[in-house]
Protein backbone atom coordinates (compact mmCIF):
# COMPACT_ATOMS: atom_id res chain seq x y z
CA UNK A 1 78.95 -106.22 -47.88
CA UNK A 2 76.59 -107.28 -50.82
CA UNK A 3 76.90 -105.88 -54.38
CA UNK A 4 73.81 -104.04 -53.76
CA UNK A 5 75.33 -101.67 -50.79
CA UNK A 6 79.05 -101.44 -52.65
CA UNK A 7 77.65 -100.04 -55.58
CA UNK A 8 75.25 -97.68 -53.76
CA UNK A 9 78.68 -96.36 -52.09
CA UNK A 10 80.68 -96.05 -55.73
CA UNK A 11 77.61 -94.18 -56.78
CA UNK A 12 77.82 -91.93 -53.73
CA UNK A 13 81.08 -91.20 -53.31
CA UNK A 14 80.89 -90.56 -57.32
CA UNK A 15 79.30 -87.75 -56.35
CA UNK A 16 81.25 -86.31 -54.60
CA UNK A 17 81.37 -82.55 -56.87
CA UNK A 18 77.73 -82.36 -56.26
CA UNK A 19 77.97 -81.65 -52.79
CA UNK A 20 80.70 -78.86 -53.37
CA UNK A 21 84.36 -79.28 -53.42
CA UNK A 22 85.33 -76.42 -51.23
CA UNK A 23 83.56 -78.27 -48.76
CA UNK A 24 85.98 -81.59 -49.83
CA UNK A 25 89.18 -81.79 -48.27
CA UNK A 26 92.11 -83.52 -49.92
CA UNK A 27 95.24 -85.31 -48.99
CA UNK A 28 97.23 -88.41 -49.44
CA UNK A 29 100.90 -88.57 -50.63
CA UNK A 30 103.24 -89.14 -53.62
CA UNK A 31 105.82 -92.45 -53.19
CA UNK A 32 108.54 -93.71 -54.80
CA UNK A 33 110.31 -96.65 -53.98
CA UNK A 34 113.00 -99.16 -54.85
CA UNK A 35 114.09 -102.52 -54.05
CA UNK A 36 116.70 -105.12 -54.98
CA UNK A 37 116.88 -108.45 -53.52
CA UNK A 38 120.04 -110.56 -53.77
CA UNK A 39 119.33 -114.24 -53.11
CA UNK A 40 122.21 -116.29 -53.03
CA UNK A 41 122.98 -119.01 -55.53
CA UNK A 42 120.49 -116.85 -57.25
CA UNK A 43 119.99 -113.55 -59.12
CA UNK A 44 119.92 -110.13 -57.97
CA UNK A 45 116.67 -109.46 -58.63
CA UNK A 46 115.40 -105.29 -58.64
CA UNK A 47 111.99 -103.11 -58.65
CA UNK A 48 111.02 -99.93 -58.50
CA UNK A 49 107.51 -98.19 -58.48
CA UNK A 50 106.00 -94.34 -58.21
CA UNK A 51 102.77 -93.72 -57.20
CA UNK A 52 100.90 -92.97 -54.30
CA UNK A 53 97.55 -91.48 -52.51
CA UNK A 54 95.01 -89.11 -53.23
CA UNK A 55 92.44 -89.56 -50.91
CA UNK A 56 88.99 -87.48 -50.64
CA UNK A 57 86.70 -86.95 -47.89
CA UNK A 58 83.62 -84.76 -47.66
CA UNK A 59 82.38 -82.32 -44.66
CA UNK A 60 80.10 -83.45 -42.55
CA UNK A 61 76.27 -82.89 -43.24
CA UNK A 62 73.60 -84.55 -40.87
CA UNK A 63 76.06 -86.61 -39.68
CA UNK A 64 76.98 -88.09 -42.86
CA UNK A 65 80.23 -87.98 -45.27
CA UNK A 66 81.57 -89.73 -48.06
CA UNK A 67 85.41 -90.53 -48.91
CA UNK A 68 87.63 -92.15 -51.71
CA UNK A 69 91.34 -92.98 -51.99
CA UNK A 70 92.66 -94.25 -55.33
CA UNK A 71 96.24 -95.37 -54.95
CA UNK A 72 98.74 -95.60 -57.94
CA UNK A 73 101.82 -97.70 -58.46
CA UNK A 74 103.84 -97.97 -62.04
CA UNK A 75 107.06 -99.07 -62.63
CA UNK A 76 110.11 -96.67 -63.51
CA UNK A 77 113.11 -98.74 -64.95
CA UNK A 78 112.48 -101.99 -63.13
CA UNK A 79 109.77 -104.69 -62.89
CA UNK A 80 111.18 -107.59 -61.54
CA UNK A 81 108.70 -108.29 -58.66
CA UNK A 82 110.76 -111.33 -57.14
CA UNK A 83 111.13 -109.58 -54.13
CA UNK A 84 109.60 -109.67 -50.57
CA UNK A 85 107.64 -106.76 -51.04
CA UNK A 86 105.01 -106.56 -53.97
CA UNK A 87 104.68 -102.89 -55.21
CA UNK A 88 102.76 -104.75 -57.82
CA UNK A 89 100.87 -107.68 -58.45
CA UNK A 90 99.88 -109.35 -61.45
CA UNK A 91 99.95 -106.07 -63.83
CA UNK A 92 103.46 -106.23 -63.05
CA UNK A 93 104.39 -102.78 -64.87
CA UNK A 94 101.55 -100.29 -63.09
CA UNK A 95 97.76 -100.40 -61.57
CA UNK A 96 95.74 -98.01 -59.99
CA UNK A 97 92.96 -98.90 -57.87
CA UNK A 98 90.18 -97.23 -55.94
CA UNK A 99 91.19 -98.62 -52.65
CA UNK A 100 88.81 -96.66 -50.64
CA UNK A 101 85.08 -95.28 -51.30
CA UNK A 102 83.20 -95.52 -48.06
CA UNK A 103 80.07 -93.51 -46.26
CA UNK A 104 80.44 -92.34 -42.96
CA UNK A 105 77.91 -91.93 -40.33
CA UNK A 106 78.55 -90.46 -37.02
CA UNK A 107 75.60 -90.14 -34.44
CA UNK A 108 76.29 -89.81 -30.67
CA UNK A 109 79.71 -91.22 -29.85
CA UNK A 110 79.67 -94.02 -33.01
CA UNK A 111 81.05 -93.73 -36.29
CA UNK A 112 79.52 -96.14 -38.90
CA UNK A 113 82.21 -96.36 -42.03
CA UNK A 114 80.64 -98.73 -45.38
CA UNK A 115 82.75 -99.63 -48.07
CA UNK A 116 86.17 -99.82 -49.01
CA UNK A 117 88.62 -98.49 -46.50
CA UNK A 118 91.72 -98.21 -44.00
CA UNK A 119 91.86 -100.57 -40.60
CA UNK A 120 93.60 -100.91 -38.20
CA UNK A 121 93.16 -103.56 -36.29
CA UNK A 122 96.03 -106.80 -34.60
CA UNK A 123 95.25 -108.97 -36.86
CA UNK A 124 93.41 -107.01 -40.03
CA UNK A 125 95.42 -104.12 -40.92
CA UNK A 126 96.87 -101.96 -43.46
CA UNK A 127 100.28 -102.62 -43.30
CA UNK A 128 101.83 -99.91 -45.34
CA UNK A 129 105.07 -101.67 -46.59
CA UNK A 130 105.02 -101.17 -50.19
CA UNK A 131 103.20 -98.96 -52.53
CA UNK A 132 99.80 -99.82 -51.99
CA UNK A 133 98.77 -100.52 -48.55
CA UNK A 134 95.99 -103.33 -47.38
CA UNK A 135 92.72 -101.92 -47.76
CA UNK A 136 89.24 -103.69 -46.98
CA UNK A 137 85.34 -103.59 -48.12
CA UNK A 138 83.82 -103.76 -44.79
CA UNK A 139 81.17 -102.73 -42.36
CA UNK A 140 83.05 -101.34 -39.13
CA UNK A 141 81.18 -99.71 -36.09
CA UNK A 142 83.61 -97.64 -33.37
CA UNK A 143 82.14 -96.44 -29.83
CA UNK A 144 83.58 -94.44 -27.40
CA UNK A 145 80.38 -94.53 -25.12
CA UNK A 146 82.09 -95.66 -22.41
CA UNK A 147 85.01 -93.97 -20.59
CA UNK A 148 88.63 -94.36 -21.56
CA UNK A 149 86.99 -97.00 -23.63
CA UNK A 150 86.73 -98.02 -27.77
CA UNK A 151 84.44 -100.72 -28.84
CA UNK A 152 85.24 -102.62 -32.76
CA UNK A 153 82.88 -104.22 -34.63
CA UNK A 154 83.99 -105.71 -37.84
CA UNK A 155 82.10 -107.24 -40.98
CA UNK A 156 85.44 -107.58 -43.50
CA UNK A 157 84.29 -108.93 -46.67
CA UNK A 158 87.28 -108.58 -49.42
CA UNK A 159 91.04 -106.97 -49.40
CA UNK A 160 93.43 -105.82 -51.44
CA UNK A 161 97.08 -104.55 -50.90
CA UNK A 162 100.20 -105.62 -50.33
CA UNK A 163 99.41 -109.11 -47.95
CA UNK A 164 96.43 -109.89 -50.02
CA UNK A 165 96.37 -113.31 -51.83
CA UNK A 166 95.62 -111.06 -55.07
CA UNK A 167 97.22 -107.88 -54.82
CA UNK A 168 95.76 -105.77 -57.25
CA UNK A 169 91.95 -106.36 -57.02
CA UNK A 170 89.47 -107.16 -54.20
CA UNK A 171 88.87 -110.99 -53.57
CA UNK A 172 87.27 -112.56 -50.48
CA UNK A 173 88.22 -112.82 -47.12
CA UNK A 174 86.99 -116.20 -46.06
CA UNK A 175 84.66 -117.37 -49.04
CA UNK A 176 81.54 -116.78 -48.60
CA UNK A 177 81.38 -116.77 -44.76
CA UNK A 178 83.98 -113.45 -44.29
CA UNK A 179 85.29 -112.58 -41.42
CA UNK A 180 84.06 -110.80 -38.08
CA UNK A 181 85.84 -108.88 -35.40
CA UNK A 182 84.74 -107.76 -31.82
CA UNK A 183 87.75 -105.58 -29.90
CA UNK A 184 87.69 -103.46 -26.85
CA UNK A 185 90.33 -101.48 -25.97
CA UNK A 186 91.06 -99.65 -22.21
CA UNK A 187 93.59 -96.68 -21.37
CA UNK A 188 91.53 -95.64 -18.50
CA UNK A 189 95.03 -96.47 -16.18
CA UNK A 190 97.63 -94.17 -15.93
CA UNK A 191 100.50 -95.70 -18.13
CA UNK A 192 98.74 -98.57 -19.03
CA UNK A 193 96.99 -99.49 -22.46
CA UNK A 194 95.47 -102.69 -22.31
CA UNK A 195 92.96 -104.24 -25.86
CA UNK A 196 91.22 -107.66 -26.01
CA UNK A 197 89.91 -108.62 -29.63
CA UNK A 198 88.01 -111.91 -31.19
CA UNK A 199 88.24 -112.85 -35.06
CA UNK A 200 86.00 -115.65 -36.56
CA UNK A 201 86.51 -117.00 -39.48
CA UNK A 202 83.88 -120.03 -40.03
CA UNK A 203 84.92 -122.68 -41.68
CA UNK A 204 88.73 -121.58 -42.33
CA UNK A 205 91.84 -123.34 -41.45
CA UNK A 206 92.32 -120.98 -38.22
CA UNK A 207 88.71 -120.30 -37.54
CA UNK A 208 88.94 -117.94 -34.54
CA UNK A 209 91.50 -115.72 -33.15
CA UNK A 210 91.26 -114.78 -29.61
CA UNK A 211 93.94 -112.04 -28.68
CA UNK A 212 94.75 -110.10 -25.57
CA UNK A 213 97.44 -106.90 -25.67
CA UNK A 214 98.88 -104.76 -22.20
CA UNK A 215 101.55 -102.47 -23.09
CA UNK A 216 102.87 -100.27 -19.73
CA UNK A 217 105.00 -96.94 -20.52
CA UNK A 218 107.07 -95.01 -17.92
CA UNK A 219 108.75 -91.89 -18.02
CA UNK A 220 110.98 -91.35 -15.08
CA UNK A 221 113.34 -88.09 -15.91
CA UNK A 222 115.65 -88.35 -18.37
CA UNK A 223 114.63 -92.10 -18.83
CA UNK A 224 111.84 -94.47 -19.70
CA UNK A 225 110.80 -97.77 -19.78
CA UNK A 226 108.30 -100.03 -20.97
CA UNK A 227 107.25 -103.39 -20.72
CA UNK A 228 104.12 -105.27 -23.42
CA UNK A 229 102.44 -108.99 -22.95
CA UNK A 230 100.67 -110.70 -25.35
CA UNK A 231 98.56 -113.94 -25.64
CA UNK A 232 96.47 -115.15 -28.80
CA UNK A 233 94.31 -118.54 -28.84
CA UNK A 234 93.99 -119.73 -32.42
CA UNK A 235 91.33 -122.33 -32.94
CA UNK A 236 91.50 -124.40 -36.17
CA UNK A 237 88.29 -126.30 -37.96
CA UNK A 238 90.47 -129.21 -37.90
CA UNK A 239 92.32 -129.96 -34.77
CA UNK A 240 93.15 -128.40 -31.81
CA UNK A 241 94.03 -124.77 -30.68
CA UNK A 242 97.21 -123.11 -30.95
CA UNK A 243 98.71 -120.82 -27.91
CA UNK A 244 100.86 -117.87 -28.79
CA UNK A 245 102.66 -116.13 -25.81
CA UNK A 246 105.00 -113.29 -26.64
CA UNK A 247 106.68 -110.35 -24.12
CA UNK A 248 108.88 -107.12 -24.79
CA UNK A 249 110.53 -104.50 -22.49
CA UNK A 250 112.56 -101.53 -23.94
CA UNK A 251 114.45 -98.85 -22.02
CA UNK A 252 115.18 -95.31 -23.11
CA UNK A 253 118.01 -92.99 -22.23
CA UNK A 254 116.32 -89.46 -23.59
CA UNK A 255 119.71 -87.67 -23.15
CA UNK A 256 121.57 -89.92 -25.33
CA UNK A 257 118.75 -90.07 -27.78
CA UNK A 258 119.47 -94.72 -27.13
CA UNK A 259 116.44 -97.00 -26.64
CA UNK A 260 117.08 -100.72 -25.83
CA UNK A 261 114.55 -103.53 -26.79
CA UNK A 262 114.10 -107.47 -26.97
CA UNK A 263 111.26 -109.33 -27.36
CA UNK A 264 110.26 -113.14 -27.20
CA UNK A 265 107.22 -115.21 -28.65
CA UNK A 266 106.83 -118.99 -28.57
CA UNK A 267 104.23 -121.19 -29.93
CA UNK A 268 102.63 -124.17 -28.46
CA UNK A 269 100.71 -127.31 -30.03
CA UNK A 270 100.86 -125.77 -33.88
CA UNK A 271 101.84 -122.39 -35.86
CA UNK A 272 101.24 -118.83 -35.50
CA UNK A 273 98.94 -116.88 -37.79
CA UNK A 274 99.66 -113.46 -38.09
CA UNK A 275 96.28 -113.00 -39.73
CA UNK A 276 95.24 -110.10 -43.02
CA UNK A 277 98.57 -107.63 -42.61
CA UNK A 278 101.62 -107.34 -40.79
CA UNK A 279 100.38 -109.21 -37.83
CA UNK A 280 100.83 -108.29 -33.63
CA UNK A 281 103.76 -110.43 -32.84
CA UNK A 282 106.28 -108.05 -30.64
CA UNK A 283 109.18 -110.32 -32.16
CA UNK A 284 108.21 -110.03 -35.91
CA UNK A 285 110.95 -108.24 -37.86
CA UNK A 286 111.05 -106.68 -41.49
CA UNK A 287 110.22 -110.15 -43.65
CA UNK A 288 111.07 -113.16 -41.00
CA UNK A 289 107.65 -113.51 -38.64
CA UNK A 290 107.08 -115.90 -35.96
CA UNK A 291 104.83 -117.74 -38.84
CA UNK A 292 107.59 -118.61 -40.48
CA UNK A 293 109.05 -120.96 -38.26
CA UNK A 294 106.13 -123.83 -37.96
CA UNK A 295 104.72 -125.51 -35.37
CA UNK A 296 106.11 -124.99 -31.55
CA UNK A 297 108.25 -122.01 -32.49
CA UNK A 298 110.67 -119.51 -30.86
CA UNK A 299 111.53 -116.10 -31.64
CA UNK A 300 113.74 -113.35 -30.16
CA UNK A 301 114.51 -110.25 -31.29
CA UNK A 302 116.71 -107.45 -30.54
CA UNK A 303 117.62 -104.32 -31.25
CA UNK A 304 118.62 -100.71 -30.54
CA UNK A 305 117.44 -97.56 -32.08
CA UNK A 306 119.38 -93.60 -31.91
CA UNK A 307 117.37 -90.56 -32.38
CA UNK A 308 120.47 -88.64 -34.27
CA UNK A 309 118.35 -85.48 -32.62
CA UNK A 310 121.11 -85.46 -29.69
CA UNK A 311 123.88 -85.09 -32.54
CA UNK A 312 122.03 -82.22 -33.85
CA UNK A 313 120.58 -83.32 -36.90
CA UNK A 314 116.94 -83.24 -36.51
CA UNK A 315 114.73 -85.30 -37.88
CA UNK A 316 116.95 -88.50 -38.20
CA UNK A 317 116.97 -91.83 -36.42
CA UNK A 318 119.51 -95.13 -37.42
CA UNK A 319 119.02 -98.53 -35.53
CA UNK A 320 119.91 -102.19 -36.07
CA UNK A 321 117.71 -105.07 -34.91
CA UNK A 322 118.65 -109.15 -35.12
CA UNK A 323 115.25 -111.82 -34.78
CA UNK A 324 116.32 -115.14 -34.40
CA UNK A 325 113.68 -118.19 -35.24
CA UNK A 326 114.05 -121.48 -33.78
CA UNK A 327 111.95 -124.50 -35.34
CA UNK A 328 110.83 -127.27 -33.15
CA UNK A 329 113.70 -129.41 -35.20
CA UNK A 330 116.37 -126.63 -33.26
CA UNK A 331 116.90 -125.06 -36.72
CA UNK A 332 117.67 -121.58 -36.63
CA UNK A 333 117.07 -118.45 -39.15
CA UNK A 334 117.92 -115.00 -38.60
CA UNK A 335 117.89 -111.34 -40.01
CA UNK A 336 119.65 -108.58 -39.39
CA UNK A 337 118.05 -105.21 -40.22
CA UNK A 338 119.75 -102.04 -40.84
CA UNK A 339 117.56 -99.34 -40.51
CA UNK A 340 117.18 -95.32 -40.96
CA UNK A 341 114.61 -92.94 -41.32
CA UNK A 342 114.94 -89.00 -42.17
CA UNK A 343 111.57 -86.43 -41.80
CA UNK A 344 113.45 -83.76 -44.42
CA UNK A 345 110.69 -81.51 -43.21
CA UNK A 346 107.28 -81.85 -41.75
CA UNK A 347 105.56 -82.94 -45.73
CA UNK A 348 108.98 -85.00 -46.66
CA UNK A 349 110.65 -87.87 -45.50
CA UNK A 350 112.59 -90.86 -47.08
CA UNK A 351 113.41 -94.46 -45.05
CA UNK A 352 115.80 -97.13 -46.01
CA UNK A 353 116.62 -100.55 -44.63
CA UNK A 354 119.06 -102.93 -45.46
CA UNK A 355 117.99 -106.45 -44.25
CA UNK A 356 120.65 -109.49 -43.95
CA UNK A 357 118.31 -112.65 -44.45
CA UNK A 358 119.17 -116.36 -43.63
CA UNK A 359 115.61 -117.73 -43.76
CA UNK A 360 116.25 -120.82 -45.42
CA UNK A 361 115.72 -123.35 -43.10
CA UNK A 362 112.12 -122.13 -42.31
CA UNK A 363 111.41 -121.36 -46.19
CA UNK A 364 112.40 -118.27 -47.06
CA UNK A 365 115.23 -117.11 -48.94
CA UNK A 366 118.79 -116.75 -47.71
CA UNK A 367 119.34 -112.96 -49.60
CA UNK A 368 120.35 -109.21 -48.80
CA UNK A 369 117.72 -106.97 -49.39
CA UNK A 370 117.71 -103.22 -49.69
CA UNK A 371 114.72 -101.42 -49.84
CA UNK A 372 114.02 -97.28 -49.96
CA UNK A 373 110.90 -95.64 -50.47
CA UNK A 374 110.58 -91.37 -49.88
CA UNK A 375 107.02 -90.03 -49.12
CA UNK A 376 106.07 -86.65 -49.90
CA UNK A 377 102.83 -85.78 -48.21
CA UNK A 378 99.99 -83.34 -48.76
């Protein structure tokens, strides 16, 4: 998106008390989080940060509405930002930033969104880790003309956020030459939910993403199962393409509140990219990712979750998860995750997870992390 068209959204969505503010809604939420990462023959190294969301939207008039979200995150009695998760960036004690400002169009089944805002896409997504999630100056078009059926289009021009190579301002996605995304995505089969996406990024390192997604969910009485597949082609400017295969199946016991999962991925002929964000991969864990590992990688992950629901206290689920990476050398790095989450009520909840790290044969650190945040929404 040009300067021309950003600055005719700021200007809109500056507006936004002209057009009435009981016609406005308002939500978002108010975060606080800590961290402290323990890196062996190292430092224990801590942050903390409160902020959070208020985002603004506009009704609907002619089709047309305009939004904002400005997101907050300031340090409390800790700034070291050595961890794996930035809550800052470079204004290492606080920054706020007007993460979204967009105009909406919606006509027939489309909705036209321009300017700054939340996506959620495999490989260009929020990825709401930290304080400030990935946000993105874009052009996106979604249709639902078809049946059972959602059609992307995708302009991305900057980010910000958490995975962005400057966290606390916009920069470019690609130079110049951006990036552009075309996904489809089916649920038209009983069970089944099936997406296909493309990414180009001209002139990159990995130039174009091709990625296909079928996840199958089963309820059968008091149990379930499920089973997903995955396959991404990554071309590079230089060189040849890398394949990325990757499988999960789960099972669920609903009257012991116990669901089972694994999950493999493998590389062939180079690394994975897990793209603007978290990234798709079913074996990517809390930090370690199938990126991590290089070229002609392995991961497998495992792990079990309870919903504490059974036990009688609502609200509350524990689980533990292992990923094991395997280099092309036969080196190994693992995590361990420890995980819990607690909904206090239906506007509070508060998540913690303990990670075990031994990512130094791929790069990363070998270090136990601990990392809480609490939401309080509105």
């Amino acid at each position: 998106m040009n300067k021309k068209i950003m600055s005719f959204v700021l200007l809109t969505v500056a507006g936004l008390e002209a057009n009435g503010l009981d016609e406005v809604t308002v939500d978002g939420y108010i975060r606080g989080s800590y961290q402290r990462h323990d890196v062996k023959e190292d430092k224990v190294y801590k942050d903390d940060a409160i902020g959070g969301k208020l985002h603004l939207e506009t009704a609907l008039r002619d089709g047309i509405s305009l939004g904002a979200s400005l997101y907050v995150s300031s340090s409390l009695l800790n700034d070291d930002n050595r961890g794996l998760i930035a809550l800052r960036g470079e204004r290492h004690k606080s920054y706020t930033i007007l993460g979204e400002a967009y105009l909406k169009s919606e006509f027939g089944k489309n909705i036209l969104t321009l300017g700054r805002q939340e996506i959620e896409t495999p490989f260009a997504q929020i990825d709401d880790i930290g304080m400030i999630p990935n946000t993105f100056e874009a052009v996106t078009l979604l249709n639902t003309e078809m049946e059972n059926t959602t059609l992307f289009l995708g302009q991305i021009q900057k980010m910000s956020g958490v995975d962005a190579k400057v966290v606390d301002e916009f920069s470019k996605v690609n130079g110049s030459k951006n990036m552009q995304i075309l996904g489809l995505s089916y649920d038209g089969i009983s069970d089944l939910a099936f997406s296909a996406w493309y990414y180009r990024l001209s002139g990159a390192e990995v130039d174009e993403i091709s990625y296909v997604e079928a996840n199958y969910k089963k309820e059968l009485g008091t149990y379930a199962y499920g089973w997903g597949l995955q396959y991404s082609k990554q071309g590079h400017d230089v060189g040849g393409s890398t394949s990325i295969l990757g499988a999960t199946l789960s099972f669920t016991a609903n009257t012991m509140g116990l669901t089972l999962a694994t999950a493999y991925n493998e590389t062939k002929d180079g690394s994975a990219f897990s793209g603007f964000g978290g990234g798709p991969f079913f074996s990517n864990s809390e930090y370690l990712i199938l990126d991590n590992a290089g070229d002609d990688a392995k991961a497998k992950w495992m792990g079990v979750e309870l919903d504490a629901s059974v036990l009688g206290v609502n609200g509350l689920n524990v689980g533990v998860g292992k990923i094991t990476l395997e280099t092309q050398s036969n080196k190994e790095a693992t995590e361990v995750d420890f995980v819990a989450s607690y909904d206090i009520n239906k506007d509070m909840e508060i998540h913690m997870i303990y990670s075990n790290l031994k990512g130094a044969t791929v790069g990363e650190d070998d270090a136990k992390h601990l990392r809480i945040y609490a939401n309080y929404n509105f």
